[in-house]
PDB file of N, CA and C in Angstrom:
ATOM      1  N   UNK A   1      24.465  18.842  39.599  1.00  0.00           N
ATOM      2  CA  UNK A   1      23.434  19.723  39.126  1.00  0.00           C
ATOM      3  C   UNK A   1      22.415  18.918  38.329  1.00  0.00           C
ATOM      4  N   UNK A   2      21.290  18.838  38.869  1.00  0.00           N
ATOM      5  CA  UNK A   2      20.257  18.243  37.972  1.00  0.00           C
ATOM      6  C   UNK A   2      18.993  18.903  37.198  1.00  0.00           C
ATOM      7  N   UNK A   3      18.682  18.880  36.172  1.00  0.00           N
ATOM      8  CA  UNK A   3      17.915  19.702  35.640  1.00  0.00           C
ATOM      9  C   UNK A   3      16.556  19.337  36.233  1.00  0.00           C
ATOM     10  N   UNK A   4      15.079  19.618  36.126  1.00  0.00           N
ATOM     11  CA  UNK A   4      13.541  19.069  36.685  1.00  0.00           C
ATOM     12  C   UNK A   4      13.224  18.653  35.442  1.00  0.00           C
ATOM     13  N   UNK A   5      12.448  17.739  34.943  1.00  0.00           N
ATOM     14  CA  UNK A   5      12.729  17.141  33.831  1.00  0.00           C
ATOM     15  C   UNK A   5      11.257  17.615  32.956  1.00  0.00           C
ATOM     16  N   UNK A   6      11.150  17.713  32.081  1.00  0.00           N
ATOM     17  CA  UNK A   6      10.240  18.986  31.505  1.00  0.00           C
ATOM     18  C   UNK A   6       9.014  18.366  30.767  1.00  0.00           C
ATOM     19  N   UNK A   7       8.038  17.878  31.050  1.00  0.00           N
ATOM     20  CA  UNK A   7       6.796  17.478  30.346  1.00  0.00           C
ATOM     21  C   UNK A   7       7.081  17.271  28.570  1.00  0.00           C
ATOM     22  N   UNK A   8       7.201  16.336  27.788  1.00  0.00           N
ATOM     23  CA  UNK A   8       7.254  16.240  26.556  1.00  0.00           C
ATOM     24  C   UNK A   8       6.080  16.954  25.818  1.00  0.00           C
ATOM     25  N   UNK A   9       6.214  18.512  25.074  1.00  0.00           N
ATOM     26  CA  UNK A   9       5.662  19.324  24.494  1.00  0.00           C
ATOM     27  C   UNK A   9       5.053  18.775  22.880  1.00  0.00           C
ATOM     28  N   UNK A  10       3.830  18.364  22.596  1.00  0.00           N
ATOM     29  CA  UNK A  10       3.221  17.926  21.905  1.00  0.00           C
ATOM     30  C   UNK A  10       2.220  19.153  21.412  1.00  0.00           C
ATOM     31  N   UNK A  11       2.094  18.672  19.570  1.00  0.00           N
ATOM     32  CA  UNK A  11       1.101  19.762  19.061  1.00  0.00           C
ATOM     33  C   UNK A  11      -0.783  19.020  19.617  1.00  0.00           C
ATOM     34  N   UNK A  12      -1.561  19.641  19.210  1.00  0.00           N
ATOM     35  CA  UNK A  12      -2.634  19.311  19.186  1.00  0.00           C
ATOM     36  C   UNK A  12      -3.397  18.681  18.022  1.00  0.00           C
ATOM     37  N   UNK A  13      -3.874  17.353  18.648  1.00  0.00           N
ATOM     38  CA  UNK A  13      -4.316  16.264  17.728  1.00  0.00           C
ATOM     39  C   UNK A  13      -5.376  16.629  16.539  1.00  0.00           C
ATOM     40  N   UNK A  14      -5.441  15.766  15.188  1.00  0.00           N
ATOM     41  CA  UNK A  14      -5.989  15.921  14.464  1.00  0.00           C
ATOM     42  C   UNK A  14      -7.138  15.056  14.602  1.00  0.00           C
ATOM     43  N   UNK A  15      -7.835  14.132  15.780  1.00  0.00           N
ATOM     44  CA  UNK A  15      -8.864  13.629  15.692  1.00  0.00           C
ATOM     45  C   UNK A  15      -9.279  13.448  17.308  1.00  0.00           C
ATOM     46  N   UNK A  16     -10.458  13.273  17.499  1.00  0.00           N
ATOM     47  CA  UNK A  16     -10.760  12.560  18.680  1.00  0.00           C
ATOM     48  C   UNK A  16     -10.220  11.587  18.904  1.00  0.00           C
ATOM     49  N   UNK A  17     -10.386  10.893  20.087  1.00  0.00           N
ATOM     50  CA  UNK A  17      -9.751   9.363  20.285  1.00  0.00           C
ATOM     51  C   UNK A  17     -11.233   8.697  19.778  1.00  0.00           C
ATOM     52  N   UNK A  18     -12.302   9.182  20.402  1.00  0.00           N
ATOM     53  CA  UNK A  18     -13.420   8.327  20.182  1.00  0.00           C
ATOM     54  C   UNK A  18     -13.669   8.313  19.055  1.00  0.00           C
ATOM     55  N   UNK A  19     -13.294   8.857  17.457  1.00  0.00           N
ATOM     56  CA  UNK A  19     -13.739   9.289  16.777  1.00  0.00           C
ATOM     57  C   UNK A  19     -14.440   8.025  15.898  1.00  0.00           C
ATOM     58  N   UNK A  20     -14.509   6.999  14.955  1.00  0.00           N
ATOM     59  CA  UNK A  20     -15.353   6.278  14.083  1.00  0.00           C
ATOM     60  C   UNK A  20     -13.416   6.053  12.906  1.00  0.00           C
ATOM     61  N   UNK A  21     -13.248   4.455  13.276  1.00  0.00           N
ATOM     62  CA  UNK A  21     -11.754   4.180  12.048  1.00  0.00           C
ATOM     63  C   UNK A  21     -12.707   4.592  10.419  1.00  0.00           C
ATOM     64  N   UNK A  22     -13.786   4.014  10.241  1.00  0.00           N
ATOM     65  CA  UNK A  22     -14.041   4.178   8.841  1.00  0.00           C
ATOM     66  C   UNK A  22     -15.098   5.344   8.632  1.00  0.00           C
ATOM     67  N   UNK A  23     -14.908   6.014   7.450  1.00  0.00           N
ATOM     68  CA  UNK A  23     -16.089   7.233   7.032  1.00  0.00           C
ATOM     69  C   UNK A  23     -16.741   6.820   6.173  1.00  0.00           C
ATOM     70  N   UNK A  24     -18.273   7.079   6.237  1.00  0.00           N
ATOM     71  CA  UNK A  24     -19.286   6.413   5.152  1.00  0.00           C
ATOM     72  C   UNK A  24     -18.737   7.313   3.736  1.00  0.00           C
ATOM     73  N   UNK A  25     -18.250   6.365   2.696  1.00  0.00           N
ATOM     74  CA  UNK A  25     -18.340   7.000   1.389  1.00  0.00           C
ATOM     75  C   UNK A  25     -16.955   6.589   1.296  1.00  0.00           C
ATOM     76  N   UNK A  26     -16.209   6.828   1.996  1.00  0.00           N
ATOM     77  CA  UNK A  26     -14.215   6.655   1.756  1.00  0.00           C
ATOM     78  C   UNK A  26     -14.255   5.083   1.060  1.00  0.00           C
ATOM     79  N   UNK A  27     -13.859   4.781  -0.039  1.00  0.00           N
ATOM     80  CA  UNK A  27     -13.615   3.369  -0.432  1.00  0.00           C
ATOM     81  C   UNK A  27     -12.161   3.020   0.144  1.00  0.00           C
ATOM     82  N   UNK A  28     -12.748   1.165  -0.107  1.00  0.00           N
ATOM     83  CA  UNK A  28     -11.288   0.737   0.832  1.00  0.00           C
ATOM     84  C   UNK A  28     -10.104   0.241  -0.115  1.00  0.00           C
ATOM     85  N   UNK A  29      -9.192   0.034  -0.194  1.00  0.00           N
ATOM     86  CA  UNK A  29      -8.262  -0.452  -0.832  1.00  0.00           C
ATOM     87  C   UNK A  29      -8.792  -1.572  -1.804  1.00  0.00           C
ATOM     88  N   UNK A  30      -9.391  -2.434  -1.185  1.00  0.00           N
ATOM     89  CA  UNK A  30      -9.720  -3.566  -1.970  1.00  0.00           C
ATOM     90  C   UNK A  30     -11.412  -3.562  -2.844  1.00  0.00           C
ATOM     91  N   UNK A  31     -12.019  -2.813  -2.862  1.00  0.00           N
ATOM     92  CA  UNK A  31     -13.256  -2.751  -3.234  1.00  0.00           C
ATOM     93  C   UNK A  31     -13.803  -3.046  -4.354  1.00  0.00           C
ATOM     94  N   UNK A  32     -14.651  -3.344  -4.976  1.00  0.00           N
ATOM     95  CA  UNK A  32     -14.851  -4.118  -6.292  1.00  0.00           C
ATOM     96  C   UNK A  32     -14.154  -3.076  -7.461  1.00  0.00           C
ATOM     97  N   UNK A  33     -13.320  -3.515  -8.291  1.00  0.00           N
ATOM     98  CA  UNK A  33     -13.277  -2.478  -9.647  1.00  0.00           C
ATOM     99  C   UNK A  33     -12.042  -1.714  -8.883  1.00  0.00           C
ATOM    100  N   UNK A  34     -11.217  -1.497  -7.917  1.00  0.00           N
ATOM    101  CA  UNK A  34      -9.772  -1.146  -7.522  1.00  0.00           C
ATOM    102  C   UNK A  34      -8.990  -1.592  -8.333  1.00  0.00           C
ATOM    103  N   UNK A  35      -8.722  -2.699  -8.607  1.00  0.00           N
ATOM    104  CA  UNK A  35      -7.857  -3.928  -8.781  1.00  0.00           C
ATOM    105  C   UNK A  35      -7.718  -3.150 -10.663  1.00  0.00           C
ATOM    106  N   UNK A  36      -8.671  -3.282 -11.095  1.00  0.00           N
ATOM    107  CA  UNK A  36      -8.857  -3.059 -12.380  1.00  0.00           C
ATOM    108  C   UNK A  36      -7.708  -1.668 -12.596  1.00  0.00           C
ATOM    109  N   UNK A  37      -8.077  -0.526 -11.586  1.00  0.00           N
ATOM    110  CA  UNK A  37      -7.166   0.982 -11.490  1.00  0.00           C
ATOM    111  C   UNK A  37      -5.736   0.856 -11.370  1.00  0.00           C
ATOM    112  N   UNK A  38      -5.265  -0.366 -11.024  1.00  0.00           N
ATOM    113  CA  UNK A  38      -4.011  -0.630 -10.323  1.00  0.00           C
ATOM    114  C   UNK A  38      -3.058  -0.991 -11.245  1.00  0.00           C
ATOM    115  N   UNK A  39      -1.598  -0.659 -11.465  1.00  0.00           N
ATOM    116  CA  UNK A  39      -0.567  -1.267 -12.407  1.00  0.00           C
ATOM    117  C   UNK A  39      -0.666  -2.368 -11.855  1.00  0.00           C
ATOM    118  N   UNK A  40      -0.378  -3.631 -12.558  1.00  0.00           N
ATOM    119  CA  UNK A  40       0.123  -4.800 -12.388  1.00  0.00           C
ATOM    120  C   UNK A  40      -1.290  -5.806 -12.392  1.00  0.00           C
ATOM    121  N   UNK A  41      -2.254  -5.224 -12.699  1.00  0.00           N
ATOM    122  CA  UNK A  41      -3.187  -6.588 -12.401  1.00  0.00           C
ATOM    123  C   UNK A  41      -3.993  -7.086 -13.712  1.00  0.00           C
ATOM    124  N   UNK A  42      -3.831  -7.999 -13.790  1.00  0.00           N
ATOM    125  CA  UNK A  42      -4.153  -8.290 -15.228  1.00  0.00           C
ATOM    126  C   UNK A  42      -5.745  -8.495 -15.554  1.00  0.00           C
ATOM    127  N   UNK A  43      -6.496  -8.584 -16.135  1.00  0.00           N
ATOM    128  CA  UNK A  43      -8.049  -8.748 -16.300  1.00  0.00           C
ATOM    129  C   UNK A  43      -8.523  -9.937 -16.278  1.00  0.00           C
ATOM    130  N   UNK A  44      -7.149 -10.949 -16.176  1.00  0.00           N
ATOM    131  CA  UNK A  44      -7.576 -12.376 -15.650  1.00  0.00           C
ATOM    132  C   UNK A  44      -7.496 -12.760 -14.389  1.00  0.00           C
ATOM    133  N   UNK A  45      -7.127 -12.147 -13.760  1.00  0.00           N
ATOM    134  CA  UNK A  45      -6.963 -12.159 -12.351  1.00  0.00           C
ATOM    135  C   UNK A  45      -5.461 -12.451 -11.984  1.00  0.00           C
ATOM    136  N   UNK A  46      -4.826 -12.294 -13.186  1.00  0.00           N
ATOM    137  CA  UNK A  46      -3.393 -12.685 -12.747  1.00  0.00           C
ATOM    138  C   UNK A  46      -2.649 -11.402 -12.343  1.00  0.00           C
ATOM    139  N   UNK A  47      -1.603 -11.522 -12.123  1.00  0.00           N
ATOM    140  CA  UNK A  47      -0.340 -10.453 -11.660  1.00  0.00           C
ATOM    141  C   UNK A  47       0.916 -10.452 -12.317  1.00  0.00           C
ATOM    142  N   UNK A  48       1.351  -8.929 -12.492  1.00  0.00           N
ATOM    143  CA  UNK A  48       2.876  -8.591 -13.195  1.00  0.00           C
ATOM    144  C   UNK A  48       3.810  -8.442 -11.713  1.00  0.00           C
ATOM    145  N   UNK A  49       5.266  -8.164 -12.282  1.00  0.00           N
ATOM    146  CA  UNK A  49       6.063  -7.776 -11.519  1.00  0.00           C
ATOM    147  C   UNK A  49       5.697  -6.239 -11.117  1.00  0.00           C
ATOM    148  N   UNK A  50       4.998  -5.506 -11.729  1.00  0.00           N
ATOM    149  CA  UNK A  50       4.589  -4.431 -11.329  1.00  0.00           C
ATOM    150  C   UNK A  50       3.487  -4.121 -10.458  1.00  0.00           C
ATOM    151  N   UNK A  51       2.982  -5.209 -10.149  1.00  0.00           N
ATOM    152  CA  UNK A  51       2.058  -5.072  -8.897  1.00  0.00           C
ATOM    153  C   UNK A  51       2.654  -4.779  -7.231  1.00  0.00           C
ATOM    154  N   UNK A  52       4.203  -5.401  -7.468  1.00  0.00           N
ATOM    155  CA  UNK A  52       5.367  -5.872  -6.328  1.00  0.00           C
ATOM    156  C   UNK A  52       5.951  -4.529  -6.161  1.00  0.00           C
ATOM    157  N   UNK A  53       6.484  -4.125  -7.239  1.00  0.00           N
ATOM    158  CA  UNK A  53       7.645  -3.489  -7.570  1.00  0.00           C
ATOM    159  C   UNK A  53       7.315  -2.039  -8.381  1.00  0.00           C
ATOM    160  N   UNK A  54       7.666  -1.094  -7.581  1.00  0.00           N
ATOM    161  CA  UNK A  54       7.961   0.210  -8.974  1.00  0.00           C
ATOM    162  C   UNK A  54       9.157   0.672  -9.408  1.00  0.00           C
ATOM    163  N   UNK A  55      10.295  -0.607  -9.062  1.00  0.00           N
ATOM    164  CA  UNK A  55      11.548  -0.501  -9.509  1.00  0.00           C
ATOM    165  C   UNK A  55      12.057  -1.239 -10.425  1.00  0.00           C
ATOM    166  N   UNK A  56      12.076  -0.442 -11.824  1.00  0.00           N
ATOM    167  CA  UNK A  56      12.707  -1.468 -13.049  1.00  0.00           C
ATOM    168  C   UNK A  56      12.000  -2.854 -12.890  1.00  0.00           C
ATOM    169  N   UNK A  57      10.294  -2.800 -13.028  1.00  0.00           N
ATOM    170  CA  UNK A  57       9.671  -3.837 -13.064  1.00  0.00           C
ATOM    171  C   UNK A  57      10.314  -4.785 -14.102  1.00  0.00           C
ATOM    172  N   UNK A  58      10.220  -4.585 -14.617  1.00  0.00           N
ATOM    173  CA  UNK A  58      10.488  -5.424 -16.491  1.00  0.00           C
ATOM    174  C   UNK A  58      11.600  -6.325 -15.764  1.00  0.00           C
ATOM    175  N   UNK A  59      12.752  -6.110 -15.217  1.00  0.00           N
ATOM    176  CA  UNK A  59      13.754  -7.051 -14.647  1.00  0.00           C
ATOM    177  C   UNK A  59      13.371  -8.045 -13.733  1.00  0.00           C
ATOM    178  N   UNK A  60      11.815  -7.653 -13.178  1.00  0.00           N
ATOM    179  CA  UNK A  60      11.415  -8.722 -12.454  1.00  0.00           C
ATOM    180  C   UNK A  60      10.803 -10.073 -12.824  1.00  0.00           C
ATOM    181  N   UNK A  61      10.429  -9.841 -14.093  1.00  0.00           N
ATOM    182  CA  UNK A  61       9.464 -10.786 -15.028  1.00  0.00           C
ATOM    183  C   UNK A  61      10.626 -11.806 -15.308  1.00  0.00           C
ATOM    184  N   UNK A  62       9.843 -12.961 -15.526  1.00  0.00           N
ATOM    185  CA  UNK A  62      10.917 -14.165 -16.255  1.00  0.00           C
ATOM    186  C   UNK A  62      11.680 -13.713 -17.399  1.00  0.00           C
ATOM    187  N   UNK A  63      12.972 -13.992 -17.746  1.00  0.00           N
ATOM    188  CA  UNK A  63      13.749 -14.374 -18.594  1.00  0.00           C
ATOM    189  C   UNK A  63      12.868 -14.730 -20.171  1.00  0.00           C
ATOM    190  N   UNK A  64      12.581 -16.005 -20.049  1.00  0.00           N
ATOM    191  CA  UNK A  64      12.592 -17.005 -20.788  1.00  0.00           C
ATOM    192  C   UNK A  64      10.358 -16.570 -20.956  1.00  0.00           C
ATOM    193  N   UNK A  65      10.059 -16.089 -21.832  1.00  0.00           N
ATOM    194  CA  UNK A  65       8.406 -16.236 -21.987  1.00  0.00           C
ATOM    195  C   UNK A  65       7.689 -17.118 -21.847  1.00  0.00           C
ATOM    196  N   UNK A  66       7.775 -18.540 -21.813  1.00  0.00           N
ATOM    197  CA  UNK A  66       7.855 -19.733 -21.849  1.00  0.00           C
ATOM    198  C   UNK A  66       6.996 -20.069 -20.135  1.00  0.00           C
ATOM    199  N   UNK A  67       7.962 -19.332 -19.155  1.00  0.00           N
ATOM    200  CA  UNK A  67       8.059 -19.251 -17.957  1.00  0.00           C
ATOM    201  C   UNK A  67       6.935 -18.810 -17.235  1.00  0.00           C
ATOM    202  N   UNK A  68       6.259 -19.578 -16.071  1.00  0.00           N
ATOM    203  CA  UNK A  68       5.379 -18.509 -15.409  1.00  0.00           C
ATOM    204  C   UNK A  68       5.863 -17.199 -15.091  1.00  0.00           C
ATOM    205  N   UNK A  69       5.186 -16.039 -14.375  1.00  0.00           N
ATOM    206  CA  UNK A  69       5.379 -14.707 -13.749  1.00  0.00           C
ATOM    207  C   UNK A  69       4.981 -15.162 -12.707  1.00  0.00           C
ATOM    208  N   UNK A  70       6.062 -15.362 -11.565  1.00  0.00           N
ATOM    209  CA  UNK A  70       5.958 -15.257 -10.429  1.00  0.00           C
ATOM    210  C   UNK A  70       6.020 -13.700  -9.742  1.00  0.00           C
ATOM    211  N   UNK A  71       5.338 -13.366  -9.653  1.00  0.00           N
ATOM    212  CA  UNK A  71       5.410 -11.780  -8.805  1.00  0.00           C
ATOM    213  C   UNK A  71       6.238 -11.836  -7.408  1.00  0.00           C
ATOM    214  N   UNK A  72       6.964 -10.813  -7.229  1.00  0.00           N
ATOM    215  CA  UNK A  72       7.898 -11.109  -5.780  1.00  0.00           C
ATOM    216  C   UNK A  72       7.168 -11.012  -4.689  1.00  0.00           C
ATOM    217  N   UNK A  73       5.583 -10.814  -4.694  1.00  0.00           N
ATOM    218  CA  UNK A  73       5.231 -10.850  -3.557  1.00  0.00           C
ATOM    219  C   UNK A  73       3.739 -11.650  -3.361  1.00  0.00           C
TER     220      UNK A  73
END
């Protein structure tokens, strides 16, 4: 007994295909003055463990103060 095998039933899409990837006005991730909004980024241009991590950052930082902050990523 074999069943006829049934067209995979899909909702209806939320965009054109042709539609445009970027919208005038949407800022991008990286855009001037982001960086500043963001945990982990320091005003020198450096980085915390909290830029990596939103898990028990503080355990990610060096030990020893002494030490650079290598960020895990």
């Amino acid at each position: 007994m074999s069943k006829k095998q049934q067209p995979i039933r899909t909702g209806h899409r939320d965009v054109r295909p042709d539609a445009t990837s970027h919208v005038k006005g949407v800022k991008e991730g990286n855009a001037t003055g982001n960086y500043d909004k963001q945990d982990g980024h320091l005003p020198d241009g450096r980085s915390t463990s909290r830029r990596s991590t939103g898990i028990n950052p503080a355990k990610h930082d060096p030990i020893d103060p002494d030490m650079p902050n290598l960020s895990p990523a």
